[in-house]
PDB file of N, CA and C in Angstrom:
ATOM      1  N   UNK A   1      19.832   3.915 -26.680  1.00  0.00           N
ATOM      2  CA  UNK A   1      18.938   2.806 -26.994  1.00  0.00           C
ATOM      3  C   UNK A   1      18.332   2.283 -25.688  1.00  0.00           C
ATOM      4  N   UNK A   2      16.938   1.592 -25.688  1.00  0.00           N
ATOM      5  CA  UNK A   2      16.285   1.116 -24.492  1.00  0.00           C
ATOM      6  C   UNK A   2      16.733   0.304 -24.035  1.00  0.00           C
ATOM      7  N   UNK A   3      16.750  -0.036 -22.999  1.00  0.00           N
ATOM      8  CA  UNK A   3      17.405  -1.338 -22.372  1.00  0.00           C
ATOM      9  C   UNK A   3      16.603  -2.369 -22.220  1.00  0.00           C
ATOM     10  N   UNK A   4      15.350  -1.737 -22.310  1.00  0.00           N
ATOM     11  CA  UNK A   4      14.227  -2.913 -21.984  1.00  0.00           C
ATOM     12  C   UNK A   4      13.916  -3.743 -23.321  1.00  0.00           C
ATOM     13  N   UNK A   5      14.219  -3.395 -24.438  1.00  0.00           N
ATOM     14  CA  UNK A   5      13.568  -3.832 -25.775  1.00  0.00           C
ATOM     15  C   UNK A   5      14.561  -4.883 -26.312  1.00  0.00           C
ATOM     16  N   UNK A   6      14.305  -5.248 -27.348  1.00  0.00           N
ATOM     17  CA  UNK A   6      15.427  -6.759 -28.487  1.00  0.00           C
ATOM     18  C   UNK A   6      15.372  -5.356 -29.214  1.00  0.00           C
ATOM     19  N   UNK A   7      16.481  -6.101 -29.707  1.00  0.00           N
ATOM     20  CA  UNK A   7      17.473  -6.092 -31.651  1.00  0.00           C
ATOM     21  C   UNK A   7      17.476  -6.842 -32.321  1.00  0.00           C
ATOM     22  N   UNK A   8      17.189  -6.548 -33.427  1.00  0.00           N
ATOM     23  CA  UNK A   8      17.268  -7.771 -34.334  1.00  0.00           C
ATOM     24  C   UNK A   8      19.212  -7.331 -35.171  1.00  0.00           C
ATOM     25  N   UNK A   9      19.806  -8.583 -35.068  1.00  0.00           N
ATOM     26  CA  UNK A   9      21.065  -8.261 -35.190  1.00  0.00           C
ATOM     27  C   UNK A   9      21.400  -9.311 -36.379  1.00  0.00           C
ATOM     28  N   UNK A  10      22.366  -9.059 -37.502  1.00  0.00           N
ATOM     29  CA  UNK A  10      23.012  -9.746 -38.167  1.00  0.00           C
ATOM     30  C   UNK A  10      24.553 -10.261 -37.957  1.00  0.00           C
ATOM     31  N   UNK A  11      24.111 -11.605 -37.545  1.00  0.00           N
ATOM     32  CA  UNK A  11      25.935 -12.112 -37.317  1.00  0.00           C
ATOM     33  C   UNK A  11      26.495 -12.551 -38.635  1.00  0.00           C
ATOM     34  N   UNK A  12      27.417 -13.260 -38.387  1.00  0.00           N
ATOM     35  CA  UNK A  12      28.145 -13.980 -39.310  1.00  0.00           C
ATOM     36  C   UNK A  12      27.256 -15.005 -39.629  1.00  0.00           C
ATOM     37  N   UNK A  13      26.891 -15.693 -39.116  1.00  0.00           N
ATOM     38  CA  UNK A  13      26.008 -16.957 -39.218  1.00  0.00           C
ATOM     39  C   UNK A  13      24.051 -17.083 -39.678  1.00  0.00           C
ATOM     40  N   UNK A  14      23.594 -15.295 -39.732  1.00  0.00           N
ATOM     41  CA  UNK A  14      23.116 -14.766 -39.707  1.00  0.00           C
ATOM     42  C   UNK A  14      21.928 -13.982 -39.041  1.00  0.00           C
ATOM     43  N   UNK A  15      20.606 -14.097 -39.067  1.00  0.00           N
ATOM     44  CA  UNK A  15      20.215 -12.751 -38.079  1.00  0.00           C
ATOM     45  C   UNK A  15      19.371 -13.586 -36.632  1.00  0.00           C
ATOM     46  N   UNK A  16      19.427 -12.843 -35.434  1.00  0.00           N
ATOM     47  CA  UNK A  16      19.228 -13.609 -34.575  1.00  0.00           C
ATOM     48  C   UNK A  16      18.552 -11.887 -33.592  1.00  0.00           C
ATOM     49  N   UNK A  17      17.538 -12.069 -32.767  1.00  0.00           N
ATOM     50  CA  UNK A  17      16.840 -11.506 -32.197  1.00  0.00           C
ATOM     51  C   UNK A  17      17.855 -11.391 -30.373  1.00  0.00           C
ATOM     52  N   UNK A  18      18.052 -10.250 -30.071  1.00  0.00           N
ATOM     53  CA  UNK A  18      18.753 -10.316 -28.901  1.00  0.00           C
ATOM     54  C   UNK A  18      18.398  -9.419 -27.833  1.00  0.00           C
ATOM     55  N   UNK A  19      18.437  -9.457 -26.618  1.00  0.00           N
ATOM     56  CA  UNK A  19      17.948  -8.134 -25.737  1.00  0.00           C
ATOM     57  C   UNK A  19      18.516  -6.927 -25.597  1.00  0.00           C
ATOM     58  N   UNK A  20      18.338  -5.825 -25.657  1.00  0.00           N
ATOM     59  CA  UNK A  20      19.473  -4.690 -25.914  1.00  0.00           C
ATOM     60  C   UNK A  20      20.436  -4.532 -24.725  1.00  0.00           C
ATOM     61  N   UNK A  21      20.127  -4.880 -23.288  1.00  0.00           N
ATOM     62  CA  UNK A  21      21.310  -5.313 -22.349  1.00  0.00           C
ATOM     63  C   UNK A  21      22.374  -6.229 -23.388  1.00  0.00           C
ATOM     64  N   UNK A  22      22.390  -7.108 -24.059  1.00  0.00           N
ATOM     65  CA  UNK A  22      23.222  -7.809 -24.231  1.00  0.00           C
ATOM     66  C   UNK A  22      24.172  -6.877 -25.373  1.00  0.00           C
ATOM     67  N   UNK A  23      23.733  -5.848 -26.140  1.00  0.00           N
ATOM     68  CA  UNK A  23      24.215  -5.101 -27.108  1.00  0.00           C
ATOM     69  C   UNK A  23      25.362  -3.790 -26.500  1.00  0.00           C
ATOM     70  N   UNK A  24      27.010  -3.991 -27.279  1.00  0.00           N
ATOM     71  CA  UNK A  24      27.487  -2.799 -26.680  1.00  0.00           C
ATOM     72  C   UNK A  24      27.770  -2.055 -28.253  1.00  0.00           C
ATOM     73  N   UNK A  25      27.229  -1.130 -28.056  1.00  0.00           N
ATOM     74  CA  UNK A  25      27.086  -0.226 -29.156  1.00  0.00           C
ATOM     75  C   UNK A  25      28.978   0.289 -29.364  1.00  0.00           C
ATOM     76  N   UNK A  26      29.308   0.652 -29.159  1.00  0.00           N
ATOM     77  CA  UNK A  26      31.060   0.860 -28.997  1.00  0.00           C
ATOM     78  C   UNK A  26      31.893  -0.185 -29.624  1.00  0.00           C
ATOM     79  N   UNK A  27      31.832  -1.419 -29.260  1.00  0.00           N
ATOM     80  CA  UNK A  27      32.094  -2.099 -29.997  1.00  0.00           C
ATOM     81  C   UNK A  27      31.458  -3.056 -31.319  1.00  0.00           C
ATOM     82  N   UNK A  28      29.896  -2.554 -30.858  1.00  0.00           N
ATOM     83  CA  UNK A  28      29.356  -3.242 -32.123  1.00  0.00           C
ATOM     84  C   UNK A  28      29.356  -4.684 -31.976  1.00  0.00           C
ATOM     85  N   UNK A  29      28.769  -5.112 -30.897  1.00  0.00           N
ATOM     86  CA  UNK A  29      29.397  -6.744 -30.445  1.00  0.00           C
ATOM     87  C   UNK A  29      27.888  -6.986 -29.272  1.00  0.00           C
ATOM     88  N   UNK A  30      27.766  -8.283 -29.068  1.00  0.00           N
ATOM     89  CA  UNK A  30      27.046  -8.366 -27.956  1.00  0.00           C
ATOM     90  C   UNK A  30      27.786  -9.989 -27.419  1.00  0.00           C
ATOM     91  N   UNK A  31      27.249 -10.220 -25.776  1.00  0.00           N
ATOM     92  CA  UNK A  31      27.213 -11.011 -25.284  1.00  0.00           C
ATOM     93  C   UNK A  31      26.361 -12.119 -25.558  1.00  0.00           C
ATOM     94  N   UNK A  32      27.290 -13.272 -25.347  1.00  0.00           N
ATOM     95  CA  UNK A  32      26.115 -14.264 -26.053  1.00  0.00           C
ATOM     96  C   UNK A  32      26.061 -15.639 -25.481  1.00  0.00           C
ATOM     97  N   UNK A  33      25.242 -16.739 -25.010  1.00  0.00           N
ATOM     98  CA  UNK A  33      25.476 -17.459 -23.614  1.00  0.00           C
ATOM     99  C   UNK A  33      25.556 -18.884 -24.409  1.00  0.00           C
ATOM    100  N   UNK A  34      26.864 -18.953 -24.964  1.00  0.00           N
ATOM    101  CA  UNK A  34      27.156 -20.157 -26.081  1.00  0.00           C
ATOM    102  C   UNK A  34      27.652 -21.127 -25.146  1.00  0.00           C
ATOM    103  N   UNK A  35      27.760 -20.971 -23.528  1.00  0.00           N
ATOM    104  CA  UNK A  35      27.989 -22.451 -23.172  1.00  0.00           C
ATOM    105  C   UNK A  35      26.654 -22.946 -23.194  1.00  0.00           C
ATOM    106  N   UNK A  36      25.379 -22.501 -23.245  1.00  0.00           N
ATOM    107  CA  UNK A  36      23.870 -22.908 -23.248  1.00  0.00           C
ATOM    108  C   UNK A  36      23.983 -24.218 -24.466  1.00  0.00           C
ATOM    109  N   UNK A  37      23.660 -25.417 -24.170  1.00  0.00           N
ATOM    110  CA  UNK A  37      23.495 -26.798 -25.201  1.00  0.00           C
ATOM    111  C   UNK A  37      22.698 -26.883 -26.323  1.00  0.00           C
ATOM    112  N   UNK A  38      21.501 -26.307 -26.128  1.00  0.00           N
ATOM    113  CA  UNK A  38      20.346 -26.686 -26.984  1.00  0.00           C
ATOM    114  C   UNK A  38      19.728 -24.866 -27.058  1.00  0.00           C
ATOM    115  N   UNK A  39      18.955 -24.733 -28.338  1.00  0.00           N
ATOM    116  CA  UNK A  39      18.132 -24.036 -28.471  1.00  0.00           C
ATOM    117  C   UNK A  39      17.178 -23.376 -27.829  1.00  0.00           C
ATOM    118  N   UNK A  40      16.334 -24.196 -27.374  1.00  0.00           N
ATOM    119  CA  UNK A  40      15.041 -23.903 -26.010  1.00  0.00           C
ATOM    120  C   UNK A  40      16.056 -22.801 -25.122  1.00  0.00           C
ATOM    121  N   UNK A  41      17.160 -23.315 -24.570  1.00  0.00           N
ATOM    122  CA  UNK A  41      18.056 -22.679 -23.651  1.00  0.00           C
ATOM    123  C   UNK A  41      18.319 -21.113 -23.556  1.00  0.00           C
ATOM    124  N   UNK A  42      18.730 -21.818 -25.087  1.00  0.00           N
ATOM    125  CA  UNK A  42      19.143 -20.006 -25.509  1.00  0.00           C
ATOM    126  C   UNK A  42      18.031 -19.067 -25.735  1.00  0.00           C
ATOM    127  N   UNK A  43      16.854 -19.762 -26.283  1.00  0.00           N
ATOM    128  CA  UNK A  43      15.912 -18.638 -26.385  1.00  0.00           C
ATOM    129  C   UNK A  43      14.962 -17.758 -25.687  1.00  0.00           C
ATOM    130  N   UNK A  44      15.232 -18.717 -24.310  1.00  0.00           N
ATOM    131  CA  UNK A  44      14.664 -19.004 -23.027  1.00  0.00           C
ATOM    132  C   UNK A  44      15.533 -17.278 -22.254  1.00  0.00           C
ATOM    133  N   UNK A  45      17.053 -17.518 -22.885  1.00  0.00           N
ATOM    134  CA  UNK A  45      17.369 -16.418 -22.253  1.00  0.00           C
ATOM    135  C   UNK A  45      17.577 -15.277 -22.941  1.00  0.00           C
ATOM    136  N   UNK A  46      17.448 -15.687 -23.856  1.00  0.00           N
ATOM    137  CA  UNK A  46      17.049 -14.300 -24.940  1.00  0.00           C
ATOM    138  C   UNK A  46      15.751 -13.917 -24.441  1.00  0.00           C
ATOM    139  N   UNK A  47      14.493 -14.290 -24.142  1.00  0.00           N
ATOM    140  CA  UNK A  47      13.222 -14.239 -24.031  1.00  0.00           C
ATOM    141  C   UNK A  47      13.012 -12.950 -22.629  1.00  0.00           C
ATOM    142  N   UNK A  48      14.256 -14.051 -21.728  1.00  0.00           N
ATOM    143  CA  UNK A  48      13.994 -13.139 -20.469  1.00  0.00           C
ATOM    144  C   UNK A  48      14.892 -12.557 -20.129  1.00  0.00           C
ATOM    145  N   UNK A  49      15.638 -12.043 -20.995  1.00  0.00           N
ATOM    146  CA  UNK A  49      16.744 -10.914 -20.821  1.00  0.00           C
ATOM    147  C   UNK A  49      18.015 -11.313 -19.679  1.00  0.00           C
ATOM    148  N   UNK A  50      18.400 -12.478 -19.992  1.00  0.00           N
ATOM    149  CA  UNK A  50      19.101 -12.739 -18.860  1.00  0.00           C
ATOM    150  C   UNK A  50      20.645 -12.284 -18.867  1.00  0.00           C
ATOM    151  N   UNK A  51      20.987 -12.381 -17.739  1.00  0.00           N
ATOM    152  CA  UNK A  51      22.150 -11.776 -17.587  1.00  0.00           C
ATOM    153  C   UNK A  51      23.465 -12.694 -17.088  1.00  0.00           C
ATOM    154  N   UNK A  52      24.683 -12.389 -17.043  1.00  0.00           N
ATOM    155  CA  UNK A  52      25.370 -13.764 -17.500  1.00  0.00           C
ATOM    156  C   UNK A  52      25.930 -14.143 -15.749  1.00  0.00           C
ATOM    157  N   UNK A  53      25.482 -14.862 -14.997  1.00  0.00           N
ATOM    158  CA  UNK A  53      25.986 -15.395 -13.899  1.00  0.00           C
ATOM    159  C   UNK A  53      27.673 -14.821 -13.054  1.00  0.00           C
ATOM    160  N   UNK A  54      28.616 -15.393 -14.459  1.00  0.00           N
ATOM    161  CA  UNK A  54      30.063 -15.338 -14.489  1.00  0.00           C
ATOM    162  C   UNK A  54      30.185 -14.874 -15.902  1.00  0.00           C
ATOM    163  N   UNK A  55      30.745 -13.578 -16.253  1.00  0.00           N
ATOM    164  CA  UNK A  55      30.717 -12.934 -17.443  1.00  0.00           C
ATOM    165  C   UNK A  55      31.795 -14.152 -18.656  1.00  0.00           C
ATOM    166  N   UNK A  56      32.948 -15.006 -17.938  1.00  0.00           N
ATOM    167  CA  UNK A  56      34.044 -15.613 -18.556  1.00  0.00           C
ATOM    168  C   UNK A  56      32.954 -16.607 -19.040  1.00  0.00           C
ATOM    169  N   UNK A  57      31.722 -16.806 -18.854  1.00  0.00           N
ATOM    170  CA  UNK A  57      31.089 -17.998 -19.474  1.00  0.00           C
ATOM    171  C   UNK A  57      30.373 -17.833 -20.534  1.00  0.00           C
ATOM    172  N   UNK A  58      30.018 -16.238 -20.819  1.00  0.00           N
ATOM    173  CA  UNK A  58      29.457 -15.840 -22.225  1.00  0.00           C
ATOM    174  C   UNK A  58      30.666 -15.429 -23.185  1.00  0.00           C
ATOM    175  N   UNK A  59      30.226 -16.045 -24.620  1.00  0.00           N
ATOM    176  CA  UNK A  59      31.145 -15.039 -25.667  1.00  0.00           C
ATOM    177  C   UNK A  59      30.581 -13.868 -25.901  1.00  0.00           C
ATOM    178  N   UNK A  60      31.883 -12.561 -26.315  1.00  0.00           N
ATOM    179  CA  UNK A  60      31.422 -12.085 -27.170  1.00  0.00           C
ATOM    180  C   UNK A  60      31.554 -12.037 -28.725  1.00  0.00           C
ATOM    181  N   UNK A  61      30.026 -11.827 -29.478  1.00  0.00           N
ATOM    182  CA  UNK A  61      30.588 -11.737 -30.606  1.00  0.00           C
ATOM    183  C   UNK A  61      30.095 -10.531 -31.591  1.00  0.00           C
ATOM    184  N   UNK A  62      30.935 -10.236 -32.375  1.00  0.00           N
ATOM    185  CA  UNK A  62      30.712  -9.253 -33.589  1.00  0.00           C
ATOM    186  C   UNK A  62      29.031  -9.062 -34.568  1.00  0.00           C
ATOM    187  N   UNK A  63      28.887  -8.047 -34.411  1.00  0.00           N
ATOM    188  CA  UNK A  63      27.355  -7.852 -35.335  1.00  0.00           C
ATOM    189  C   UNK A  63      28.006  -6.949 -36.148  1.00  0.00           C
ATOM    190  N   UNK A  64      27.293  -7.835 -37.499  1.00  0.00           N
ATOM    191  CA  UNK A  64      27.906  -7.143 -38.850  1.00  0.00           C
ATOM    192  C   UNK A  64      26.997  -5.792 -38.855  1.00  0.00           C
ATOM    193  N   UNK A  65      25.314  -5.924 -38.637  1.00  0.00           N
ATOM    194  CA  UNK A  65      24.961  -4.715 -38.801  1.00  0.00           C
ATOM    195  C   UNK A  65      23.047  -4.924 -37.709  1.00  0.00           C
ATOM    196  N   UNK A  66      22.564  -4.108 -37.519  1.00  0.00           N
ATOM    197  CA  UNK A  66      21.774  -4.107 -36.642  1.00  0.00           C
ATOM    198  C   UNK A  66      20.600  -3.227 -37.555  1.00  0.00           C
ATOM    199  N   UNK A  67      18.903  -4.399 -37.665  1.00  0.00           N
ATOM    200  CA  UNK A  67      18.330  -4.282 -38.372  1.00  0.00           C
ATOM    201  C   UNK A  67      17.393  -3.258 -37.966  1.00  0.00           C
ATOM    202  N   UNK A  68      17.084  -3.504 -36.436  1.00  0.00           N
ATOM    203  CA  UNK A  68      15.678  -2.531 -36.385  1.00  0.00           C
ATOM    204  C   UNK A  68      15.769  -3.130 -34.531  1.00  0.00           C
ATOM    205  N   UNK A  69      14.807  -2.892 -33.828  1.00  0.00           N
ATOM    206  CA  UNK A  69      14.554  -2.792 -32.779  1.00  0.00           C
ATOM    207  C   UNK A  69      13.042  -3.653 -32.495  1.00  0.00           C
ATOM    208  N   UNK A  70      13.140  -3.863 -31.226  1.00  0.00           N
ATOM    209  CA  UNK A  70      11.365  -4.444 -31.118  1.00  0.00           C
ATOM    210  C   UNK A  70      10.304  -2.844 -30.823  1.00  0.00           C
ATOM    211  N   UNK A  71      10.650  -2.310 -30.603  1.00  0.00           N
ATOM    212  CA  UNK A  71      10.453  -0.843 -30.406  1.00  0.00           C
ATOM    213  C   UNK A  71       9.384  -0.463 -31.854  1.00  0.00           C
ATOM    214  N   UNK A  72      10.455  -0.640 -32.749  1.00  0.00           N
ATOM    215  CA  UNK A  72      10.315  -0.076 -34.196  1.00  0.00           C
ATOM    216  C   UNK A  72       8.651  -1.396 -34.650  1.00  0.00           C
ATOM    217  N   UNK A  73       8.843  -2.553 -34.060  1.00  0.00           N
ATOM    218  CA  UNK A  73       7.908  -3.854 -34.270  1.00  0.00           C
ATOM    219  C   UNK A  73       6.661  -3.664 -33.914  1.00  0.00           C
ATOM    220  N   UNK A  74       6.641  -3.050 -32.494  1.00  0.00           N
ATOM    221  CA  UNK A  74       5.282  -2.508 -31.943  1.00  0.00           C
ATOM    222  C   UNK A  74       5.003  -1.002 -32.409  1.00  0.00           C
ATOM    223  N   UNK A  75       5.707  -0.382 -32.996  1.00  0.00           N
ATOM    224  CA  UNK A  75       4.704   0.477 -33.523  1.00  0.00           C
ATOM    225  C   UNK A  75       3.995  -0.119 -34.958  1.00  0.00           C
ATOM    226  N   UNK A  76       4.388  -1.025 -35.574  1.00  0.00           N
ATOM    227  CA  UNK A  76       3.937  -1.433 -36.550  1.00  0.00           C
ATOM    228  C   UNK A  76       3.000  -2.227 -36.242  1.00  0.00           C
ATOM    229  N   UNK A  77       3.311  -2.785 -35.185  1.00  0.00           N
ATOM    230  CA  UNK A  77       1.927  -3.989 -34.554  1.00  0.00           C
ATOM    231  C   UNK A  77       0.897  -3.407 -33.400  1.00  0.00           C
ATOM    232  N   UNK A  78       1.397  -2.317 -33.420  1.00  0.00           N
ATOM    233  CA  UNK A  78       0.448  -1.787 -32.304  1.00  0.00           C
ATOM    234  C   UNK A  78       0.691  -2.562 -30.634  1.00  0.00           C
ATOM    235  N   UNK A  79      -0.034  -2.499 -29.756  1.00  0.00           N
ATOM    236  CA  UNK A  79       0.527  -2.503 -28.316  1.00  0.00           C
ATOM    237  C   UNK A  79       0.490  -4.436 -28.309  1.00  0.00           C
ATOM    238  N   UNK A  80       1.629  -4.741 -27.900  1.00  0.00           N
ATOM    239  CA  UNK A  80       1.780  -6.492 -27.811  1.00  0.00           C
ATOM    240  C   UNK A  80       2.835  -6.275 -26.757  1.00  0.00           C
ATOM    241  N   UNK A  81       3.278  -7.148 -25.900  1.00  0.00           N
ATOM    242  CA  UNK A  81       4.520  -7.240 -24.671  1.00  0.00           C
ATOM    243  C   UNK A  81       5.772  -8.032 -25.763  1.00  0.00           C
ATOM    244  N   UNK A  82       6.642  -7.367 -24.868  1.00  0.00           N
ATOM    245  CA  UNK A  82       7.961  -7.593 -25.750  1.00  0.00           C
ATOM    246  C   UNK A  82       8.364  -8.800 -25.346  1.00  0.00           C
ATOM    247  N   UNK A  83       7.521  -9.864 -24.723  1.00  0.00           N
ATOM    248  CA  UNK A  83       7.644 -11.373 -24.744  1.00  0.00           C
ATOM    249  C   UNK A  83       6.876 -12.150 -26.302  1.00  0.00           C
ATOM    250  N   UNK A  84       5.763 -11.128 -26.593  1.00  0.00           N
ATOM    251  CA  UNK A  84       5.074 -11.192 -27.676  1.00  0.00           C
ATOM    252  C   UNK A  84       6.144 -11.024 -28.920  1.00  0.00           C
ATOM    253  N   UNK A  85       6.451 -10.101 -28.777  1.00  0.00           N
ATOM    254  CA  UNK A  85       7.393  -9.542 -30.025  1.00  0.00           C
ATOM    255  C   UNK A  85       8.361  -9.858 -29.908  1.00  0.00           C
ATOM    256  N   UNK A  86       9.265 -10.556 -28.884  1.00  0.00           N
ATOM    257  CA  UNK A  86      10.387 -11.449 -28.791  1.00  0.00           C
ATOM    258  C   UNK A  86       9.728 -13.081 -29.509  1.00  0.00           C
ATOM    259  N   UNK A  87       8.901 -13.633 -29.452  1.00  0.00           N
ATOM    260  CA  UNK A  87       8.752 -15.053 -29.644  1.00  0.00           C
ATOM    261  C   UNK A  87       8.252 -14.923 -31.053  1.00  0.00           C
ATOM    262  N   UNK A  88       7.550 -14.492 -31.646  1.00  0.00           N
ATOM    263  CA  UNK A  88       7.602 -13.815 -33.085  1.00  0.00           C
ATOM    264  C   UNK A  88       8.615 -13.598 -33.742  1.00  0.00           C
ATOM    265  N   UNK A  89       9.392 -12.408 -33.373  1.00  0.00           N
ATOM    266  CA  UNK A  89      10.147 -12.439 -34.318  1.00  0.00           C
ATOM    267  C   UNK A  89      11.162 -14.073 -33.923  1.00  0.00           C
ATOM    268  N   UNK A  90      11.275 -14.003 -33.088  1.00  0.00           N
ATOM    269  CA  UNK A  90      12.128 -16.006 -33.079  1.00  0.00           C
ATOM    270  C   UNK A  90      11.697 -16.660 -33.705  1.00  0.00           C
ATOM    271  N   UNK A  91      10.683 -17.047 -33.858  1.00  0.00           N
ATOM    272  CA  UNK A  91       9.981 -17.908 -34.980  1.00  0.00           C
ATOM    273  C   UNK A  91       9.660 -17.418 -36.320  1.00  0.00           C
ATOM    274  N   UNK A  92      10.149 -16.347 -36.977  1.00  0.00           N
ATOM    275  CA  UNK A  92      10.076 -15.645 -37.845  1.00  0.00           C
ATOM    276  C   UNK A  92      11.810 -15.817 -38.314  1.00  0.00           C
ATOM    277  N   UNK A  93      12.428 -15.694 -37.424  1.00  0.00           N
ATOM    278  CA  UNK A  93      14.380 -15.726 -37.806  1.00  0.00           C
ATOM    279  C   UNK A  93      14.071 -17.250 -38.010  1.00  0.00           C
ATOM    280  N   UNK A  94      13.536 -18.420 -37.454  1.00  0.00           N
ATOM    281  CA  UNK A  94      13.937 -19.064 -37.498  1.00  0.00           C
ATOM    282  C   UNK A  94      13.227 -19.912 -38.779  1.00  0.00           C
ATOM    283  N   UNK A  95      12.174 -19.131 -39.524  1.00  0.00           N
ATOM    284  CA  UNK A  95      12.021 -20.316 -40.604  1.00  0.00           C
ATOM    285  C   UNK A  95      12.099 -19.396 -41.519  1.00  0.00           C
ATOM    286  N   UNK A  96      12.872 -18.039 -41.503  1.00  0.00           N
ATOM    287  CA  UNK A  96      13.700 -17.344 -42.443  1.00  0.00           C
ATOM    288  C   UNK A  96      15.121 -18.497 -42.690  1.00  0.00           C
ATOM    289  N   UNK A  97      15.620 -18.388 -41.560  1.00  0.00           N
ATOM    290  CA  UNK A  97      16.877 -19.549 -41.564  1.00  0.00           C
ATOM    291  C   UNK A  97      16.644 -20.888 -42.235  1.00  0.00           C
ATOM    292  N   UNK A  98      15.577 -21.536 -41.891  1.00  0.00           N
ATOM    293  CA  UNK A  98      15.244 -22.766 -42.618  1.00  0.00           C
ATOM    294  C   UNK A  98      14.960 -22.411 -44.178  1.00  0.00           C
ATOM    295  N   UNK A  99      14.213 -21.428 -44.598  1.00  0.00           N
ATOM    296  CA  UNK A  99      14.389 -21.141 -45.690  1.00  0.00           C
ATOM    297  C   UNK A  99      15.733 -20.955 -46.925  1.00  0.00           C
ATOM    298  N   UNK A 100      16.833 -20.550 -46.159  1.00  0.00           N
ATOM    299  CA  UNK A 100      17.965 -19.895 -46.678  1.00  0.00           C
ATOM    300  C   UNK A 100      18.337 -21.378 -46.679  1.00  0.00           C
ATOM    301  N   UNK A 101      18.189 -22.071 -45.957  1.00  0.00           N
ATOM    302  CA  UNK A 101      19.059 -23.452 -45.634  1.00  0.00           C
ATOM    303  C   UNK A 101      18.615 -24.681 -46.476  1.00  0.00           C
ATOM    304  N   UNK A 102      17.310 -24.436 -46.638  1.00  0.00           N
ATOM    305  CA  UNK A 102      16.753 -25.167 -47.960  1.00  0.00           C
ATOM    306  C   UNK A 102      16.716 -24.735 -49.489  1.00  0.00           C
ATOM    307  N   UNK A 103      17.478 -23.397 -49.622  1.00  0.00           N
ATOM    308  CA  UNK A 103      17.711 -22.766 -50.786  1.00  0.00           C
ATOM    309  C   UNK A 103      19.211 -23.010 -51.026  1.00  0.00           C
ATOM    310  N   UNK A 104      19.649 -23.027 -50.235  1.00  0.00           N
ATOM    311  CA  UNK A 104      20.991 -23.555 -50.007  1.00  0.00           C
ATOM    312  C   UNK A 104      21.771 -25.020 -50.672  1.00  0.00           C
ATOM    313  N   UNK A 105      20.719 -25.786 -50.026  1.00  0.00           N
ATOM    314  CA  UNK A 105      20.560 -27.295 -50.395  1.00  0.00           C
ATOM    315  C   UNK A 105      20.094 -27.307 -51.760  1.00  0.00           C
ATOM    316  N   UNK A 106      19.007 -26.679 -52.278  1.00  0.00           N
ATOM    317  CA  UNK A 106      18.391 -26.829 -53.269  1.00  0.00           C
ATOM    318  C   UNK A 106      19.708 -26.712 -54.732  1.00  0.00           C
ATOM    319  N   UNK A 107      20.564 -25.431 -54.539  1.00  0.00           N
ATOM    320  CA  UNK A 107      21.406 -24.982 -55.397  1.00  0.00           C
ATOM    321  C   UNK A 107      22.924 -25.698 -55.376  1.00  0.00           C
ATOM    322  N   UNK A 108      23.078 -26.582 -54.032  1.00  0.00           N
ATOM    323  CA  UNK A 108      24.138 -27.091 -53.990  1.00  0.00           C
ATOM    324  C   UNK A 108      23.407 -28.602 -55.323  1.00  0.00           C
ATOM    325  N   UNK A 109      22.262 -28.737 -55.023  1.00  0.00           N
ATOM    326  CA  UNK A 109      22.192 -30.170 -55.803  1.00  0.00           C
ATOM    327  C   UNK A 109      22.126 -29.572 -57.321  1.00  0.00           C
ATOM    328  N   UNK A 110      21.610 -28.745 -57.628  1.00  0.00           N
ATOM    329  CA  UNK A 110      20.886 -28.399 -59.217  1.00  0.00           C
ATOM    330  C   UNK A 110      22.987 -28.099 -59.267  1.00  0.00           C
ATOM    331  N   UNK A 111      23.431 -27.215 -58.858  1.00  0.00           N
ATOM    332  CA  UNK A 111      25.278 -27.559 -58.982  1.00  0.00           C
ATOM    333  C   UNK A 111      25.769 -28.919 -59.241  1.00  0.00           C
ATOM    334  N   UNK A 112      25.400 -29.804 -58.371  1.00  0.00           N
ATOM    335  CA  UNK A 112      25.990 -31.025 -58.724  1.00  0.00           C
ATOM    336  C   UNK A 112      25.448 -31.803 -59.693  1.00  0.00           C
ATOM    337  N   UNK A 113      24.199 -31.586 -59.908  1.00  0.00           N
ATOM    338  CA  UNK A 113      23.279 -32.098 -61.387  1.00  0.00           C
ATOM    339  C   UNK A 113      24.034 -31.441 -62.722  1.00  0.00           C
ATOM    340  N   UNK A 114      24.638 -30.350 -62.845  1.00  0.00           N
ATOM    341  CA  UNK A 114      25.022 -29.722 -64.420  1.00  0.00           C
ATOM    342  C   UNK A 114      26.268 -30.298 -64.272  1.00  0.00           C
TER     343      UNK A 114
END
């Protein structure tokens, strides 16, 4: 796999766009920079492929399954920079997520209505 490109990866929590440095295929797991506070942070280093200072300060965690590549994105979109196709698909996971999360809500109430 390229080193230069994202993954689009499914966690537990669900799917989140990552750089393929951060992906170890062997274990099926990537690095992930969860002492980062806020959002902007993290996406900031998802964006620019960053790499972890002191490795004891990133987790790793488990990917249930791995969707496609940014690779696989630009041939479908034709030539865009993988800052392009990194901030896309982020904003694409992320009001997929808001979606699930308001479908979520929606079925917990129509539950508590019957």
């Amino acid at each position: 796999m390229n080193d230069s490109g994202f993954i689009i990866a499914e966690f537990d929590d669900g799917l989140q766009l990552i750089p393929t440095i951060w992906f170890n295929a062997e274990k099926q797991s990537c690095i992930w920079p969860g002492h980062f506070k806020t959002k902007f942070r993290i996406n900031k280093a998802i964006i620019t492929k960053e790499i972890p200072q002191e490795e004891f300060d990133w987790d790793e965690l488990p990917i249930k399954r791995i969707f496609g590549t940014a690779e696989a994105v630009r041939t479908m979109y034709g030539s865009v920079t993988d800052n392009e196709i990194a901030e896309s698909i982020s904003k694409w996971l992320t009001q997929a997520s808001l979606r699930t999360q308001r479908e979520r809500q929606q079925n917990t109430q129509t539950e508590l209505m019957e």
